[in-house]
Structures are given as C-alpha cells and as structure tokens.
Protein backbone atom coordinates (compact mmCIF):
# COMPACT_ATOMS: atom_id res chain seq x y z
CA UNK A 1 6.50 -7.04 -16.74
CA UNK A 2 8.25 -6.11 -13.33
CA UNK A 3 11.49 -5.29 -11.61
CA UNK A 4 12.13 -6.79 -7.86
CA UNK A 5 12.90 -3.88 -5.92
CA UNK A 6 13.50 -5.54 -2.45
CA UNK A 7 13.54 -9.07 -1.11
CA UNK A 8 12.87 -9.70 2.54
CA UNK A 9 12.24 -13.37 3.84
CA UNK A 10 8.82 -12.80 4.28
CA UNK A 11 7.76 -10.68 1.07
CA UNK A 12 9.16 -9.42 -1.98
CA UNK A 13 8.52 -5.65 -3.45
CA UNK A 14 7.65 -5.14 -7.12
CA UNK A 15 7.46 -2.55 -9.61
CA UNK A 16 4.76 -3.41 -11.69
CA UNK A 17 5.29 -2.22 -15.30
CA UNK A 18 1.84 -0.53 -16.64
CA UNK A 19 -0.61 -2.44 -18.98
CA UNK A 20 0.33 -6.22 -16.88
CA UNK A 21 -2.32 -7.47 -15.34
CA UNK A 22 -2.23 -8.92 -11.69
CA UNK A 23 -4.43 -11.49 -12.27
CA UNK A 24 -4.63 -13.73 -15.64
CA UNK A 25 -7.17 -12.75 -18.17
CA UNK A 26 -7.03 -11.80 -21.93
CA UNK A 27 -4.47 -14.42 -22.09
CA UNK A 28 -1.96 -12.83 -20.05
CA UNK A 29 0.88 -14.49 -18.63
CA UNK A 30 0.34 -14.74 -14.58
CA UNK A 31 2.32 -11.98 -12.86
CA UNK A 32 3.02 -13.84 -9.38
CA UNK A 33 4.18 -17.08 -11.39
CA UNK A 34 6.85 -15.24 -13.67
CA UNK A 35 7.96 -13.32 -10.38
CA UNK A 36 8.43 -16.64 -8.45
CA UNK A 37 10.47 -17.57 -11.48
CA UNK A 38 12.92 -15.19 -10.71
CA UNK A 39 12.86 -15.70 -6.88
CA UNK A 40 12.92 -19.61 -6.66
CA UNK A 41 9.79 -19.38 -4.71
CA UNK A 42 7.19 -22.30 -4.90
CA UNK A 43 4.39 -20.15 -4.42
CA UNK A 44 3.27 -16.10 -4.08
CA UNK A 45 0.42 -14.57 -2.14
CA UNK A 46 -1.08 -11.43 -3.60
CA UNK A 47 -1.64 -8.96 -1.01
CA UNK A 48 -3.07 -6.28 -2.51
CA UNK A 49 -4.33 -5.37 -6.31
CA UNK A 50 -3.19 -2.60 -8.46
CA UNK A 51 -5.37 -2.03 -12.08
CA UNK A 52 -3.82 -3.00 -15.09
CA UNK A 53 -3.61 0.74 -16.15
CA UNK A 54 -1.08 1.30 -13.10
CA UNK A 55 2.28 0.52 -12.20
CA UNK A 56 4.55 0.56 -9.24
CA UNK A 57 4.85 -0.94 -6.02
CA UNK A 58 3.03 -3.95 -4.93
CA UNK A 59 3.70 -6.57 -2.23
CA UNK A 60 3.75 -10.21 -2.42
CA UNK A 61 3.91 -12.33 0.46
CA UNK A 62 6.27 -15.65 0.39
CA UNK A 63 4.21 -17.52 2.74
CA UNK A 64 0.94 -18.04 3.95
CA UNK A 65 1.63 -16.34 7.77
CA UNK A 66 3.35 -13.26 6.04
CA UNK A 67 0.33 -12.91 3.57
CA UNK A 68 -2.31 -13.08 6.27
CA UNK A 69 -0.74 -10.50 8.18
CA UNK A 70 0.05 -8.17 5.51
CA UNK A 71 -3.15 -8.36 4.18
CA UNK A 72 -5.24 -7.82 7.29
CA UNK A 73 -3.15 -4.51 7.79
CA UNK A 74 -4.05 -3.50 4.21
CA UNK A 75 -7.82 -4.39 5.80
CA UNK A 76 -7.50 -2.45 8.33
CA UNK A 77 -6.01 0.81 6.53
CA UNK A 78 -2.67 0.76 8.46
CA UNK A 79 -0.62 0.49 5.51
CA UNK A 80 0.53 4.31 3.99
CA UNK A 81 -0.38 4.14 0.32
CA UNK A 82 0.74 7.17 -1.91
CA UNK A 83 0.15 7.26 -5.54
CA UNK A 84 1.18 9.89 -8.03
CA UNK A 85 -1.25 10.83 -10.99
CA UNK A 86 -1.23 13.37 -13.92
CA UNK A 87 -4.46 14.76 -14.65
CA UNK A 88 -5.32 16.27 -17.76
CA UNK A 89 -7.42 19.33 -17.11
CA UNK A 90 -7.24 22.25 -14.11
CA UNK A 91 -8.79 20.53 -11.02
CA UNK A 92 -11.83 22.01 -9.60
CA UNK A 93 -9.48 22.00 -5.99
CA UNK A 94 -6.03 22.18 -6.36
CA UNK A 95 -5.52 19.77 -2.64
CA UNK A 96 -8.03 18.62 -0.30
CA UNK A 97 -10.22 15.54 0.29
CA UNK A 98 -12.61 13.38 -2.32
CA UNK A 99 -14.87 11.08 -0.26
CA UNK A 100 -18.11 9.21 -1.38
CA UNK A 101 -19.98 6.51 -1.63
CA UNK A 102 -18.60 4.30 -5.30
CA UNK A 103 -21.65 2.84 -7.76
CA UNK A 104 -20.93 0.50 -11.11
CA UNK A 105 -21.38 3.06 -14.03
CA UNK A 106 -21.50 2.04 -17.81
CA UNK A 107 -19.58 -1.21 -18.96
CA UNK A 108 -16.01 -1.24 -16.90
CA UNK A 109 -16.84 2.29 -15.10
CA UNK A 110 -17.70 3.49 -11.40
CA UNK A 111 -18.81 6.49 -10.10
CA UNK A 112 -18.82 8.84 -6.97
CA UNK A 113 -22.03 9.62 -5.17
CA UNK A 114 -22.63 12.23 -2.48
CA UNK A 115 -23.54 9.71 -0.09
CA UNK A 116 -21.43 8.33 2.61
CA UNK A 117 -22.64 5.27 3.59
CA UNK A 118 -19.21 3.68 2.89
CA UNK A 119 -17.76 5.86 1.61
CA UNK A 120 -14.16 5.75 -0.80
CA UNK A 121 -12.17 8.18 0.95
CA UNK A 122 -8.61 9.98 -0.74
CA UNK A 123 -6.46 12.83 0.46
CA UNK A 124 -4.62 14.80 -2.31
CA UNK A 125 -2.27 17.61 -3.04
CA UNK A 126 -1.40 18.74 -6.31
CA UNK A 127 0.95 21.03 -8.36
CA UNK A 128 1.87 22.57 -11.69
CA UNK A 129 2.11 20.04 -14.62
CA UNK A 130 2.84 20.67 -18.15
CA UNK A 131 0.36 22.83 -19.71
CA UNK A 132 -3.02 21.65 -19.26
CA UNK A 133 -1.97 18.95 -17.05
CA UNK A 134 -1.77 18.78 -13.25
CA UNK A 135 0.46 16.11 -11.12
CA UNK A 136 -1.09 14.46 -8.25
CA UNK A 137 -0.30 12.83 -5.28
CA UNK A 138 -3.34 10.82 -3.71
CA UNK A 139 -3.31 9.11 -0.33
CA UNK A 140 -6.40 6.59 -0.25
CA UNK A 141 -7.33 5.55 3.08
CA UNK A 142 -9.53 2.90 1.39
CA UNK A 143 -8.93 0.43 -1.64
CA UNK A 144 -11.98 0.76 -3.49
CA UNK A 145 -12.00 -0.24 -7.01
CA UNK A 146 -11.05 2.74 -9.33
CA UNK A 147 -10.79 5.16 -6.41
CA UNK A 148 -7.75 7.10 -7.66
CA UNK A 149 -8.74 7.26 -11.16
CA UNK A 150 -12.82 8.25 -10.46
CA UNK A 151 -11.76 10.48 -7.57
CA UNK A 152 -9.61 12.64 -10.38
CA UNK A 153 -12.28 12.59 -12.59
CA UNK A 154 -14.87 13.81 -9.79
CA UNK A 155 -12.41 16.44 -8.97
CA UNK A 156 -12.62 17.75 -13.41
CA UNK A 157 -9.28 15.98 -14.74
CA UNK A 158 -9.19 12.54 -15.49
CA UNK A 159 -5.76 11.06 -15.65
CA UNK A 160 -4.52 11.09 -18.82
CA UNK A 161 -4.06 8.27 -20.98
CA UNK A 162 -6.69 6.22 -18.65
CA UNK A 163 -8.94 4.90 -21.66
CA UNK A 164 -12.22 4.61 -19.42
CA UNK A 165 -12.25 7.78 -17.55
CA UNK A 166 -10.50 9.81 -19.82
CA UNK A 167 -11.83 8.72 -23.40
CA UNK A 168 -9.65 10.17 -26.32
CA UNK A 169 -6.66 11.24 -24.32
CA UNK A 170 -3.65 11.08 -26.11
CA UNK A 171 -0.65 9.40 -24.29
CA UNK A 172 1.52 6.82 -24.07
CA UNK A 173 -0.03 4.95 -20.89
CA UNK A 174 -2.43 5.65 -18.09
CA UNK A 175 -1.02 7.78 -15.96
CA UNK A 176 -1.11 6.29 -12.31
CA UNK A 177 1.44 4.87 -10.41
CA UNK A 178 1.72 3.32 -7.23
CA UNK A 179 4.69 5.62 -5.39
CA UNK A 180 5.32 4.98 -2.00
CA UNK A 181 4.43 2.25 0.80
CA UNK A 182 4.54 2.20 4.69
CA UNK A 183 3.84 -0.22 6.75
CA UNK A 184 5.43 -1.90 10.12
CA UNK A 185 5.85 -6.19 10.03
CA UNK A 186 7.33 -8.04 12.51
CA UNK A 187 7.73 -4.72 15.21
CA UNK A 188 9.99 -3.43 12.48
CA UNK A 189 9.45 0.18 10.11
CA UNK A 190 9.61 -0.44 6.55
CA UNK A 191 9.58 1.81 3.44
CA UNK A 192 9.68 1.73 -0.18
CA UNK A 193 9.41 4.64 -2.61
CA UNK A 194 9.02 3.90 -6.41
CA UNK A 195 10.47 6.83 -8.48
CA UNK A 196 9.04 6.68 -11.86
CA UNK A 197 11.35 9.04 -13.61
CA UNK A 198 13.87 5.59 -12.98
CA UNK A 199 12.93 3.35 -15.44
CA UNK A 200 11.83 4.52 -19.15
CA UNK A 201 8.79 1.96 -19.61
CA UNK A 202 6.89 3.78 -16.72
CA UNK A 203 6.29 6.64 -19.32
CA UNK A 204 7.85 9.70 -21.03
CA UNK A 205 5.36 12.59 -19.11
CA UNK A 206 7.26 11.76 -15.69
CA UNK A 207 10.38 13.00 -16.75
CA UNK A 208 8.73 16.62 -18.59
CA UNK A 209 10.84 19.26 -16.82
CA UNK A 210 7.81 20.67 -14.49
CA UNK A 211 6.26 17.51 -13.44
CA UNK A 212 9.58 16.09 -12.65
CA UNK A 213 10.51 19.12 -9.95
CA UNK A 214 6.77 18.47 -8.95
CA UNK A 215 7.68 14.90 -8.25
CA UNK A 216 11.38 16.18 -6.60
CA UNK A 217 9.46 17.54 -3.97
CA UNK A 218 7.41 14.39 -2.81
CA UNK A 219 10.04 11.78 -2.74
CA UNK A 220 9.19 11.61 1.39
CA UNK A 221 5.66 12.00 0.96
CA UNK A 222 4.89 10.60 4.50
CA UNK A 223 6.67 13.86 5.58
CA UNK A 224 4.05 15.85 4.12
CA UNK A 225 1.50 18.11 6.29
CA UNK A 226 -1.41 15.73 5.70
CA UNK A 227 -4.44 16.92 7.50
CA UNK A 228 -5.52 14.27 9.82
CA UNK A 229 -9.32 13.42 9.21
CA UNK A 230 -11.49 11.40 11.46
CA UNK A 231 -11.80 7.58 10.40
C-alpha cells in the first residue's frame, strides 16, 4: 500500500503505491490507519489528497498543530508540487501553461472550460517518451480535482492507463505520480523527491530506456526555468 520515506516529529512522508485509495470506500482498508500501524501513532491527519489512480508522495501530519499548518500552506499554494505523467499521444504543446475554469462531465469525469473565473491552473514541460508516448512533468499551482489528468487530456494525450480519461489504453496502471514536494515548516527548508524508477510496483513504463533519461533530467525539478506567471 505505501513505503515511509521520511519521519519527522511533526509529519511523516509516504509513497503511496497506485490503485490505494486515501480515503475508505469499495471496502478498502484505510490508508492513514495501516500507516499509523507502522509508526505507533494514535492518530494521522491527511493533509492533502492524491486520486486513487496516482502514487507518490503525500504528507501526513502527526498532530493536530502540524496538520493545520501544513494544510493552510497547501491552501494557500506555497507548497511546490511536481508530478510526472506519461501521456499517450503527441501533445498539441510540447511545454507551456493549461489554465481554466473545471466543470463535472459524464459519471466520474471533469472538464476544462475557457473561462477563468477560478480557474485550475498547471505549468508543464515535456519530452520524448517511447513511441507514441510523451513524459510529463506538471507543476499545479492549484489542487483541483483531476487537474493533472484533464489538463493532459485538454492538451491531446491523456495519460495512459487512466481508465476515465483515457478509455481503452492498454497499461499496467495510470500513469501519474506525485514526484517532488517543497515546502518550509517550522522556519526550516524541506524536500522530498519520489523516484519512480525505485520501486517495481510504481510501474514497468518508468524504467523504458527514453522515459527514464527523460526522468534523469528532472530529479531537481525546482531547479528548472519555470516561467513565473502572475497569481
């Protein structure tokens, strides 16, 4: 279900395996009780969410106070997210900016509109994949539901193996995984990077010659030259 990456007084890093939910439904075993298992904690604050379909880092707080103030800075967009996707079609852009407003679609689905009322709002940069595929690497500046994953789609290549967006793709998970974190606590610089090519159940396309140098290249991706856009 998960590997603890780092343990800190105040909050504990996860990799969350794909396909575990965070929350309990279809009769899932609760995520944040099996970690406190391992911890000897009493009780685990979910900070933030990641979708079923995705694995990789999330943050649990180990007390109320920590959990607050994590969260509000996940609130108030100072935490660095990075994500890495692989796309199964040529992108209409190969880097740039998605940003619209987010509507319910059919059953389980959103969509993007071309207004910007509030709008869900995700820098990207991309390179070569294996063929027909393209890897991502997203930085959302909000936490909209589905942003990632419709943002891709918007942009003509739906991550592969993501059964709602990408209907009859053939792989062995959804492709979408929760990279790297940054975020200050306490006056004190923290983070975590999440390689997926480290750990066999994150999936076998990670490791594919191409999209593993692709991946080589981002393991700072805070160092990147991301434009700055007005909030």
């Amino acid at each position: 279900m998960f590997d603890i990456l780092h343990t800190h007084p105040d909050f504990i890093v996860i990799n969350k395996h794909p396909n575990v939910s965070v929350h309990k439904d279809d009769g899932d075993t609760m995520l944040l009780q099996e970690v406190a298992k391992q911890t000897g904690d009493a009780q685990l604050y979910l900070i933030h969410r990641l979708d079923k379909m995705t694995s990789g880092l999330l943050l649990l707080g180990r007390n109320a106070g920590a959990a607050s103030e994590l969260s509000r800075q996940f609130a108030n967009r100072s935490v660095e997210k990075f994500y890495l996707a692989i796309g199964s079609k040529k992108p209409k852009k190969k880097q740039g900016l998605v940003s619209g407003d987010m509507e319910r679609s059919r059953r389980s689905s959103w969509k993007l509109l071309n207004t910007q009322a509030n709008p869900a709002v995700t820098q990207f940069f991309s390179l070569a994949a294996m063929p027909g595929e393209r890897l991502f690497l997203c930085k959302p500046h909000t936490g909209k539901t589905h942003q990632i994953r419709v943002a891709l789609k918007s942009l003509g290549s739906a991550i592969a193996g993501d059964a709602i967006y990408n209907n009859g793709s053939q792989a062995d998970r959804g492709y979408l995984h929760a990279f790297a974190l940054r975020f200050e606590f306490c006056h004190q610089a923290y983070q975590f990077v999440c390689d997926p090519r480290d750990n066999a159940i994150l999936g076998d396309k990670w490791n594919e010659d191409i999209t593993s140098q692709g991946i080589e290249a981002w393991l700072k991706p805070w160092e990147l030259s991301w434009p700055k856009i007005n909030k």
